[in-house]
Each structure stands twice: as C-alpha cells, then as structure tokens.
Protein backbone atom coordinates (compact mmCIF):
# COMPACT_ATOMS: atom_id res chain seq x y z
CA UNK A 1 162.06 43.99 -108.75
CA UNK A 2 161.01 46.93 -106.71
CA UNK A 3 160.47 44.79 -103.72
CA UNK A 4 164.29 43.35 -103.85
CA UNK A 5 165.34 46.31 -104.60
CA UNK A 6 164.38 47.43 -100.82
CA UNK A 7 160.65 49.05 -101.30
CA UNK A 8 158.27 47.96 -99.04
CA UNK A 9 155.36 48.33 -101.62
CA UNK A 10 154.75 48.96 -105.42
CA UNK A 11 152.11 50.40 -106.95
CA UNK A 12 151.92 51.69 -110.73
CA UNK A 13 149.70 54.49 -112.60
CA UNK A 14 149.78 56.00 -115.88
CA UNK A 15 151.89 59.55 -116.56
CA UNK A 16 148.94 61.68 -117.12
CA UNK A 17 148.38 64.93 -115.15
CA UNK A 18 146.86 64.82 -111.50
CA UNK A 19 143.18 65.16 -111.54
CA UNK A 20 143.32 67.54 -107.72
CA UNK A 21 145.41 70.14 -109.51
CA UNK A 22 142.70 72.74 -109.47
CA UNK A 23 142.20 71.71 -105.65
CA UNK A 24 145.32 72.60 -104.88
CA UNK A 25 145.61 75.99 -106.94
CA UNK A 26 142.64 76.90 -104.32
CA UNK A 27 144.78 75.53 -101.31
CA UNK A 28 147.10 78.36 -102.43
CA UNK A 29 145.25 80.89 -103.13
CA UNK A 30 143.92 80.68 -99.60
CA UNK A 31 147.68 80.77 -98.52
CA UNK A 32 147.13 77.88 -96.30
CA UNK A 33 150.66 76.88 -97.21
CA UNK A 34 152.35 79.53 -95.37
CA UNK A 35 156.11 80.07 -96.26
CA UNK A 36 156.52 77.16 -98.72
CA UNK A 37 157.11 79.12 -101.58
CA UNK A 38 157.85 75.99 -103.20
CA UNK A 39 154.95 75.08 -103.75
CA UNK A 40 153.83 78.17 -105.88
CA UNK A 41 156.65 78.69 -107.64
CA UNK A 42 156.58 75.32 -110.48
CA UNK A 43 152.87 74.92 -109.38
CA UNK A 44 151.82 74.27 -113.43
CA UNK A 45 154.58 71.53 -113.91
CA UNK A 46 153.19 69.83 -111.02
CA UNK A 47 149.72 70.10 -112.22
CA UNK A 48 150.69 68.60 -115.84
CA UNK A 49 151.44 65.05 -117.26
CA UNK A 50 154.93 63.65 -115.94
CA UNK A 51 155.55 63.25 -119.45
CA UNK A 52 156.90 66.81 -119.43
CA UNK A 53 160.48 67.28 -120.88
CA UNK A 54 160.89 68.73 -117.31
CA UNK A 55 160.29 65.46 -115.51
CA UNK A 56 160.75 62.65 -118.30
CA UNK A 57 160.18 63.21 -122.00
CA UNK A 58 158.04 60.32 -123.18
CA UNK A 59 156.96 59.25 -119.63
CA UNK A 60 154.09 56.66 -119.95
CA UNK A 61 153.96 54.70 -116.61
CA UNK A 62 155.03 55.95 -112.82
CA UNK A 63 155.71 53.12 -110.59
CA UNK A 64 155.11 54.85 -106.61
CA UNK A 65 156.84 53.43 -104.17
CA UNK A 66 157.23 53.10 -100.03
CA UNK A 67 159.48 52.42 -97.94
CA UNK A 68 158.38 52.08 -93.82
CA UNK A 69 159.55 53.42 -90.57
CA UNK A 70 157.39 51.57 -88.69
CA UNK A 71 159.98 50.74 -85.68
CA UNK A 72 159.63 49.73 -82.05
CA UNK A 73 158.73 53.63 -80.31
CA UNK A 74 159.03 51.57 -76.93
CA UNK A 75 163.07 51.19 -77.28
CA UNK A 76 163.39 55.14 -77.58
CA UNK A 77 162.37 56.67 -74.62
CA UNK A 78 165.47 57.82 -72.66
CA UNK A 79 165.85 56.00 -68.52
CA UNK A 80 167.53 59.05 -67.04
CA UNK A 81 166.25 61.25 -64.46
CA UNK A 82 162.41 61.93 -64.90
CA UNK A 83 163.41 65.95 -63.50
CA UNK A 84 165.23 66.83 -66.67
CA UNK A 85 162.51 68.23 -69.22
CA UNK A 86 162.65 66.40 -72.60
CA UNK A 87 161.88 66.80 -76.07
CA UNK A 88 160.40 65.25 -79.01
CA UNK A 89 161.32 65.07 -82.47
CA UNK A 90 159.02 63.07 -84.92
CA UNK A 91 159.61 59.26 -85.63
CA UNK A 92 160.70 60.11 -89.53
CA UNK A 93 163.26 62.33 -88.47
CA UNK A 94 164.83 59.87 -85.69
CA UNK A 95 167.23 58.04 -88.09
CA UNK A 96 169.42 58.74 -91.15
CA UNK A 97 167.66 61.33 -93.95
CA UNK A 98 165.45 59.21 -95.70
CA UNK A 99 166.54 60.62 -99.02
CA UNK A 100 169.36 59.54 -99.25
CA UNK A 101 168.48 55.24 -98.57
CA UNK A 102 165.96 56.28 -100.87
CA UNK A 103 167.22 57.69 -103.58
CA UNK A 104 169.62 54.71 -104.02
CA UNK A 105 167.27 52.17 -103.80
CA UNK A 106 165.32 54.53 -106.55
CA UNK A 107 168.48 54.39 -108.65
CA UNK A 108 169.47 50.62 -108.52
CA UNK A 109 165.54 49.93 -109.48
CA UNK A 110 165.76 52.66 -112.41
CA UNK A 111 169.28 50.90 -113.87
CA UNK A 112 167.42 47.74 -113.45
CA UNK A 113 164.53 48.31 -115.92
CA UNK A 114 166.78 49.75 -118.13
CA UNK A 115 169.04 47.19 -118.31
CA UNK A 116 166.26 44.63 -118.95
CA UNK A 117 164.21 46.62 -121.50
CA UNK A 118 166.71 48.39 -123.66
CA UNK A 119 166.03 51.64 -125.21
CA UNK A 120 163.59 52.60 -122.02
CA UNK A 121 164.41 55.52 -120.00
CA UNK A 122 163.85 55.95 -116.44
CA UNK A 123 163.76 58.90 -113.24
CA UNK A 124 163.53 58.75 -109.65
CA UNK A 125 162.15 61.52 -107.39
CA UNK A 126 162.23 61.51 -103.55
CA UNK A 127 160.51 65.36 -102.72
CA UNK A 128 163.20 66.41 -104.96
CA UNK A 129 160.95 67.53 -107.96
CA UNK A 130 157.51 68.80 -108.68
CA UNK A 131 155.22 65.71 -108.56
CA UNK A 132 152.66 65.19 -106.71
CA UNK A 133 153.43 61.91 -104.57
CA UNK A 134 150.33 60.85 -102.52
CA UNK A 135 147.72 61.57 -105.57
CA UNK A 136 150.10 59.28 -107.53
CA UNK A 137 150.58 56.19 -104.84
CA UNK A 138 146.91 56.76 -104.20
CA UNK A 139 146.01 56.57 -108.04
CA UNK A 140 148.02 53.42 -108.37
CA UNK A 141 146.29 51.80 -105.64
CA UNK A 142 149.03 52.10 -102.46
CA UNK A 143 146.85 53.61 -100.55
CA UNK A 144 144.36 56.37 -99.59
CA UNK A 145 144.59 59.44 -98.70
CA UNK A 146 143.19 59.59 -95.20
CA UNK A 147 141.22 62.71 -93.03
CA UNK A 148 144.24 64.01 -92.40
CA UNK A 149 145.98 64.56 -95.75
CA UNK A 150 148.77 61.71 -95.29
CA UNK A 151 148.46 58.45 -97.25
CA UNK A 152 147.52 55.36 -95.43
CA UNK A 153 148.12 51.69 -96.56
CA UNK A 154 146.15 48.48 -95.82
CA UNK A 155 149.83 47.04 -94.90
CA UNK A 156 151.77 49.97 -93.65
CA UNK A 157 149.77 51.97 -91.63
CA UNK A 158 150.67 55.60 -91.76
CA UNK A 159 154.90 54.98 -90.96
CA UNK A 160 156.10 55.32 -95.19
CA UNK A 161 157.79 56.89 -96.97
CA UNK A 162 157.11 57.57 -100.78
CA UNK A 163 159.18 57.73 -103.67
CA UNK A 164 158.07 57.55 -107.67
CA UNK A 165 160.02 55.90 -110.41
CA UNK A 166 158.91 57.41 -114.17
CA UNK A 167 159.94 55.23 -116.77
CA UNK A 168 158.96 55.65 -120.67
CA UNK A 169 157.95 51.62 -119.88
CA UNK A 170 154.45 51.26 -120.81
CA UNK A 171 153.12 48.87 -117.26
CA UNK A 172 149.96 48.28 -117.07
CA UNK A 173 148.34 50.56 -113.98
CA UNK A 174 146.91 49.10 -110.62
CA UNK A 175 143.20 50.07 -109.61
CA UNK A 176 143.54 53.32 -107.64
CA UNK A 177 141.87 53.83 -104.19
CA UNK A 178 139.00 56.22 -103.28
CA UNK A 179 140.26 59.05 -100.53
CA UNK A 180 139.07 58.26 -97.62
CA UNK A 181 137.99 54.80 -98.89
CA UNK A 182 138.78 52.73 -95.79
CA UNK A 183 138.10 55.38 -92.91
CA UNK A 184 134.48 55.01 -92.50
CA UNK A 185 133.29 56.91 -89.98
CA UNK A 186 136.75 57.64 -87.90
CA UNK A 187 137.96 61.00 -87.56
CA UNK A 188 140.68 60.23 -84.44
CA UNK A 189 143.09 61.94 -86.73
CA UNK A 190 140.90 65.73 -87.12
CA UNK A 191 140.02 65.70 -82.88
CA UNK A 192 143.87 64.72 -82.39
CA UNK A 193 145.56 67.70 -83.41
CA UNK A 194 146.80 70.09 -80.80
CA UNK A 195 146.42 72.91 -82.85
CA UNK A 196 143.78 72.51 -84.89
CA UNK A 197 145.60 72.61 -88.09
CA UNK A 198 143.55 70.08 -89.86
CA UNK A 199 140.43 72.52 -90.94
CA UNK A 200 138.35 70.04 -92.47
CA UNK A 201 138.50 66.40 -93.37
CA UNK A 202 141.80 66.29 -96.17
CA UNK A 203 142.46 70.33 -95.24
CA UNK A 204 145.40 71.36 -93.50
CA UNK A 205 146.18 74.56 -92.83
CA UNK A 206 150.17 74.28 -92.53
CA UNK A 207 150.64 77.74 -90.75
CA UNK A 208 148.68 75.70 -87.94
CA UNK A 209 150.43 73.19 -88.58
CA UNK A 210 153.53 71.90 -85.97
CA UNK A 211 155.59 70.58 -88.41
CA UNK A 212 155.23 73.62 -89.84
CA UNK A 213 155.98 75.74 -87.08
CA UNK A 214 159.23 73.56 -86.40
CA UNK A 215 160.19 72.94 -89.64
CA UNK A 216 159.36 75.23 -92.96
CA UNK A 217 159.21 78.65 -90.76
CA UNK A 218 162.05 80.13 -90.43
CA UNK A 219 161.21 83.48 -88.88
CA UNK A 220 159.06 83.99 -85.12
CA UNK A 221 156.53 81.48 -83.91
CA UNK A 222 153.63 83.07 -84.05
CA UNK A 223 152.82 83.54 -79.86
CA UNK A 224 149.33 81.54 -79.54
CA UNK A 225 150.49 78.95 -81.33
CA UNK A 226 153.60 78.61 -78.74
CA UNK A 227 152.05 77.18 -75.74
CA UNK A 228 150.13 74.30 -78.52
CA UNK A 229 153.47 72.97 -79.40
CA UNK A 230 154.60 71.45 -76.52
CA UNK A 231 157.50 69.52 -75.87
CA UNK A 232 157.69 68.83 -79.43
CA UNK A 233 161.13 70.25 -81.62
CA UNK A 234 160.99 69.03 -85.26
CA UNK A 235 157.38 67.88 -86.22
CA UNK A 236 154.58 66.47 -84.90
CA UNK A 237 153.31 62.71 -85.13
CA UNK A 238 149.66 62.83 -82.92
CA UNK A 239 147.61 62.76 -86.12
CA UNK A 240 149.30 59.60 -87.73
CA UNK A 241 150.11 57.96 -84.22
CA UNK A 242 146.34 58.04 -83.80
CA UNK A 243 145.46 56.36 -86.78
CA UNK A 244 143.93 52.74 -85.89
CA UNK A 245 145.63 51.43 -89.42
CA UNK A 246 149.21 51.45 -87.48
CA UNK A 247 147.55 48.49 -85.38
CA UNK A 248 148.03 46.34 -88.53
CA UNK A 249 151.05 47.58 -89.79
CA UNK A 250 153.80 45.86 -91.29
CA UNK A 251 157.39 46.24 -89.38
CA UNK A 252 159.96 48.40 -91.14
CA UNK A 253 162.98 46.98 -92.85
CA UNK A 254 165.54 49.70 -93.57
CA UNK A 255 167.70 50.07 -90.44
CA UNK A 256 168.89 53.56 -91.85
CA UNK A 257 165.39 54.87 -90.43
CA UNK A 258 165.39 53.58 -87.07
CA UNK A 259 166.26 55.98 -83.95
CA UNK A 260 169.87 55.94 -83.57
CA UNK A 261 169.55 56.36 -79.18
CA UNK A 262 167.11 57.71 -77.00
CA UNK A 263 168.47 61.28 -77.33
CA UNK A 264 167.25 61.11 -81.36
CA UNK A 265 164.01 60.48 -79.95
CA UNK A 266 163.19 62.43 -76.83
CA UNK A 267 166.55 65.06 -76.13
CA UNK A 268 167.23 66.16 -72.92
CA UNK A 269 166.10 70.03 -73.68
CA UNK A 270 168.83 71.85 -71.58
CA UNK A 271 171.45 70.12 -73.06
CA UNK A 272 170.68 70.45 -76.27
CA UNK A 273 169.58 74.33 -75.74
CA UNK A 274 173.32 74.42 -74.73
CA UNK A 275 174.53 72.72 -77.14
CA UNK A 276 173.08 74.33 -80.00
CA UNK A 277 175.26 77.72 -79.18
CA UNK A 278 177.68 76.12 -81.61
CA UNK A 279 177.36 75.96 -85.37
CA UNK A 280 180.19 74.00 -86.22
CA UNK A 281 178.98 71.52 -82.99
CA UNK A 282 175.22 71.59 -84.54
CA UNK A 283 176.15 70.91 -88.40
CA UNK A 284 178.46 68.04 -87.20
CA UNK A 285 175.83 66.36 -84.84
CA UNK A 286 173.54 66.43 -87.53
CA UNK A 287 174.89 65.78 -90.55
CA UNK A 288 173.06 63.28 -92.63
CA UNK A 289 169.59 63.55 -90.67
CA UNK A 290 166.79 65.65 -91.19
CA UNK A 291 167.41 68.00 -88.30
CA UNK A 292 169.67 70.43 -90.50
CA UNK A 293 166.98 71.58 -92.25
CA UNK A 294 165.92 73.82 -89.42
CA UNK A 295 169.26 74.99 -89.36
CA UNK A 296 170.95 75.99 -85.51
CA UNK A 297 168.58 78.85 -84.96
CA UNK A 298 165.39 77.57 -86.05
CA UNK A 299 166.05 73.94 -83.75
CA UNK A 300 167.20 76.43 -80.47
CA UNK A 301 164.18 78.47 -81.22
CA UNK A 302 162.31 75.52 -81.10
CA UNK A 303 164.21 74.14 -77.73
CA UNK A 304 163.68 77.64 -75.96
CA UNK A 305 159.73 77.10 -76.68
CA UNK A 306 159.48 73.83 -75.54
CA UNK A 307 161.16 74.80 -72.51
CA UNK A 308 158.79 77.20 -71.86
CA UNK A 309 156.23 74.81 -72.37
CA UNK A 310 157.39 71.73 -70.42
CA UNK A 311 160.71 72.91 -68.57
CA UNK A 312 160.83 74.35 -64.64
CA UNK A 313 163.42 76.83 -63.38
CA UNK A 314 165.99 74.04 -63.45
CA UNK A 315 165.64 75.68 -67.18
CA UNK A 316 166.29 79.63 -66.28
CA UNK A 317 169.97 79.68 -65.85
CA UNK A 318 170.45 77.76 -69.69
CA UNK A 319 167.81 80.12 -71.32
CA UNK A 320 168.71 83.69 -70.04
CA UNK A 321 172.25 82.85 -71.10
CA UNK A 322 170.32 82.35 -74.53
CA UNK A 323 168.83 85.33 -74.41
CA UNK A 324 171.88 87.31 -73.72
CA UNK A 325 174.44 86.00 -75.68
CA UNK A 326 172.90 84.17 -79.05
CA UNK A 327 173.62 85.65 -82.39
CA UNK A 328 169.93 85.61 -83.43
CA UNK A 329 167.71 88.17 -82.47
CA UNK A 330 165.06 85.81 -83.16
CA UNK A 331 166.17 83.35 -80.92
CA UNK A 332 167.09 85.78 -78.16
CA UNK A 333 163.07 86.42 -78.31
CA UNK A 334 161.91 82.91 -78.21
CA UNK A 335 164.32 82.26 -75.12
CA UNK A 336 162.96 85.46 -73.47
CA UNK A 337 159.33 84.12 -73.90
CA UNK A 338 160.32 80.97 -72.31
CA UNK A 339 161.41 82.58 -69.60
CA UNK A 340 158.56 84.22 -68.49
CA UNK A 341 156.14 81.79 -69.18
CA UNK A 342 158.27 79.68 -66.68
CA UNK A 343 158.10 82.55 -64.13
CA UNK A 344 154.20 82.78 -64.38
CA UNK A 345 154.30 78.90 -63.64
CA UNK A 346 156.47 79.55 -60.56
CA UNK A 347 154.32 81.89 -59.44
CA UNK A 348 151.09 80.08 -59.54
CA UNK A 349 152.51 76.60 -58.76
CA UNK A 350 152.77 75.41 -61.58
CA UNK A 351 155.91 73.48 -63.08
C-alpha cells in the first residue's frame, strides 16, 4: 500500500519513546544546535511515546517512510559562459518543496488504512511535528544512521526523504538496524566536510554546519566560517555526495523533486544578487520550493558571500550597489565583505 501509494520504501516500528532521547538532551545542552529553537522548545514530547494525545492518542505502530531524490546531477550544470561565477544550492532543494508531494502521498496512505480497517485512526508528519524521524526509520529497519548523522539505505543511498505514518493499527515491527551498521571502516563523510562541522562520528555541530549557515541563521555569518562556504547558497551536499552507498542507489521516482533547469541547480550569482533586490520578484520565483525559507535577505546574504568566495571584479559593480542601497543592514555587511575579499584577490592575483 505504501509503495503504490508513491513511497519508495516502508519500514514499521512500534510507538514507544526513542531510546537516544537523553543523547540528544546533551546535544542541547552543549548548544550545538545553534538557533533552532525548535528543537528545545517541545524537546519532552519528542522524547516520549508517539502515543501522546499530542501526536496520536492510542498510537501503537509508526510505519516510516522515504521517498528519493536520487536524479541525474549530470543534466544540471548550466552551458553558458564559464566567466560568470555560479552558485550552488543543494540537490533536495532543486525541485518542488518536498512537503508538500509528501504530505499527500502521507494522506492518501493514512485514508487508505482507515478505510480498510475501520475504527483505526491514523497521522502523517513530514518535519511538521516533534518526532524524531531517522531514530524511527532506523528502528524499523530503513536504514542506518551513518558517520555523519543522515540515514543511509541499502537501496537508496543517502538521496530520501522521510516521512512517518502513526496509526492506532497494531503491525507487526521490522528488525531495526545498528548505527553505523554497514559503514565499516569508512569515514569519507567526517574528512569531507569543508568546515568541520561533523565533530565526531554521528556529532554535528550545526553552527559549523553550511546548511546551517545558509539556512536556519538568520542573523551575520559568523566571518571564519565565510571563506569555508564557498560557492554554495542554500545547503551543502559534500558529506552525503561522498557516501559510497549512492553508487548503488535506486533512481528517484517523484518528478516533483527533480531540478526544474540548470539555474535551480548552479545560479548564475550576479544575476541572482540582482535579482534578489526585489521582494515581490523573490517570493514569486520561489514560491513552492524550499528557497523561501531563507527569506530575500538571508539568500542575498548568502549570494554576496559566495561572491566573495568564487566571484572576480566582474562582481564589484552588482555588490557595491548592494551595499549601498539594500534595506538590510545585514546584508549591506555581507556585500561589503565580499567586496574586499575580492579586492585582496585582485591585488595578489588571485581571481
């Protein structure tokens, strides 16, 4: 049912609590988490049994669920002119939201069961409620959580999505998988992060963390970690990309993911630092992908440092009209850093 339904894999675990929940009460404490306040603030529902009248009273079996993005990366990259500095956004955010092609596959599977066993109950979540995905998909045998934190699947590779189904269906539960249970000895994904986010094998400190950076803060990139980023605007995929497991994987399905053009992929910076002095422009472009959660400023923030990163002074002209004229004092900053990183490079040769 799940797989007709448009999942990509199905895996199924009981309703009781997570077992890592005092692991991650540590992971905050240490505020590794940064700005995700989120994650603090319904911290005991997440650590409790899913049979919660908060989740779904009377809970007894979670069915976890994924849903790949595994698409052709060779297709994406843009055949303009190789003097215009580009960008890159991570493969998940490429396509449509993933919620929402989610979330309706979540609800046409819930009104199934119901239908066919009467009197059950049922409730999708898609990072829309306190639950704690990979620890379930992982516990119901869909895969294991890898060196890096993400899940990885025998079939998938690291390109999923998860979602979780409760239902008060009693299913019996699939044989969960150890963490780290089919890495061996590999640890491609800890030596491939540019900033060194990833601590310790399964610790990530987010405020290291690119997607981070790009993503969940909202305020000033902290300065050393501006020259790590790199051309990179919303995420960062070198510790999946790495991951040998993708050499296996499965090709994705759900068209709604893919890359609509090259520009989704790899943006032509300048452009799209111009562009972005328009809000209406901005929420238009993007509506129904996961670039609006940055909002205008945060993405141009993010242009004017990759800019400085990987742009020449074809760039100048584009950013000091940033820096003088946009609303955000923030992003006025970020273009003014670019700028003079760009000079230094003129000055020493380097482009």
């Amino acid at each position: 049912m799940a797989l007709s339904a448009g999942f990509d894999a199905v895996g199924i675990t009981t309703a009781a609590p997570p077992e890592h929940a005092e692991a991650m009460a540590a992971y905050l404490r240490a505020g590794m988490h940064g700005e995700m306040g989120y994650l603090e603030r319904r911290a005991e529902l997440r650590a409790g049994a899913l049979s919660s009248p908060n989740l779904l009273d009377g809970a007894r079996s979670v069915l976890t669920l994924a849903v790949s993005y595994n698409f052709d990366v060779a297709r994406e990259y843009p055949t303009g002119s190789p003097n215009r500095p580009r960008g890159t956004i991570a493969r998940y955010a490429r396509g449509e939201d993933y919620h929402d092609p989610l979330r309706a596959k979540l609800n046409a599977l819930g009104a199934e069961i119901d239908a066919r066993w009467p009197g059950t109950r049922s409730r999708g979540f898609v990072d829309s409620g306190p639950i704690r995905e990979r620890e379930l998909a992982q516990r119901a045998g869909l895969g294991w959580q890898g060196r890096h934190t993400n899940l990885i699947s025998l079939d998938l590779g690291n390109w999923f999505f998860l979602a979780a189904l409760l239902t008060t269906l009693e299913l019996p539960p699939d044989a969960p998988l150890e963490s780290g249970g089919h890495c061996g000895t590999c640890t491609r994904c800890l030596s491939a992060c540019p900033t060194g986010a990833l601590v310790a094998p399964l610790t990530l400190d987010a405020r290291r963390c690119i997607s981070y950076l790009t993503i969940e803060l909202k305020g000033s990139m902290p300065l050393e970690m501006r020259p790590l980023v790199g051309d990179r605007i919303f995420g960062c995929d070198d510790c999946l990309a790495i991951c040998p497991w993708n050499e296996r994987a499965q090709a994705a399905r759900e068209t709604r993911l893919a890359a609509r053009d090259a520009d989704a992929a790899h943006p032509d910076l300048i452009t799209l630092l111009e562009f972005l002095g328009d809000e209406a422009a901005f929420k238009a472009r993007y509506k129904g992908t996961p670039l609006l959660r940055t909002g205008r400023a945060g993405l141009r923030r993010n242009v004017c440092v990759a800019l400085g990163n990987v742009g020449g002074v074809e760039a100048l002209g584009a950013l000091e009209r940033v820096r003088d004229d946009d609303e955000s004092e923030m992003v006025r900053e970020h273009a003014g850093w670019a700028i003079g990183r760009i000079g230094l490079g003129a000055d020493v040769g380097v482009t």
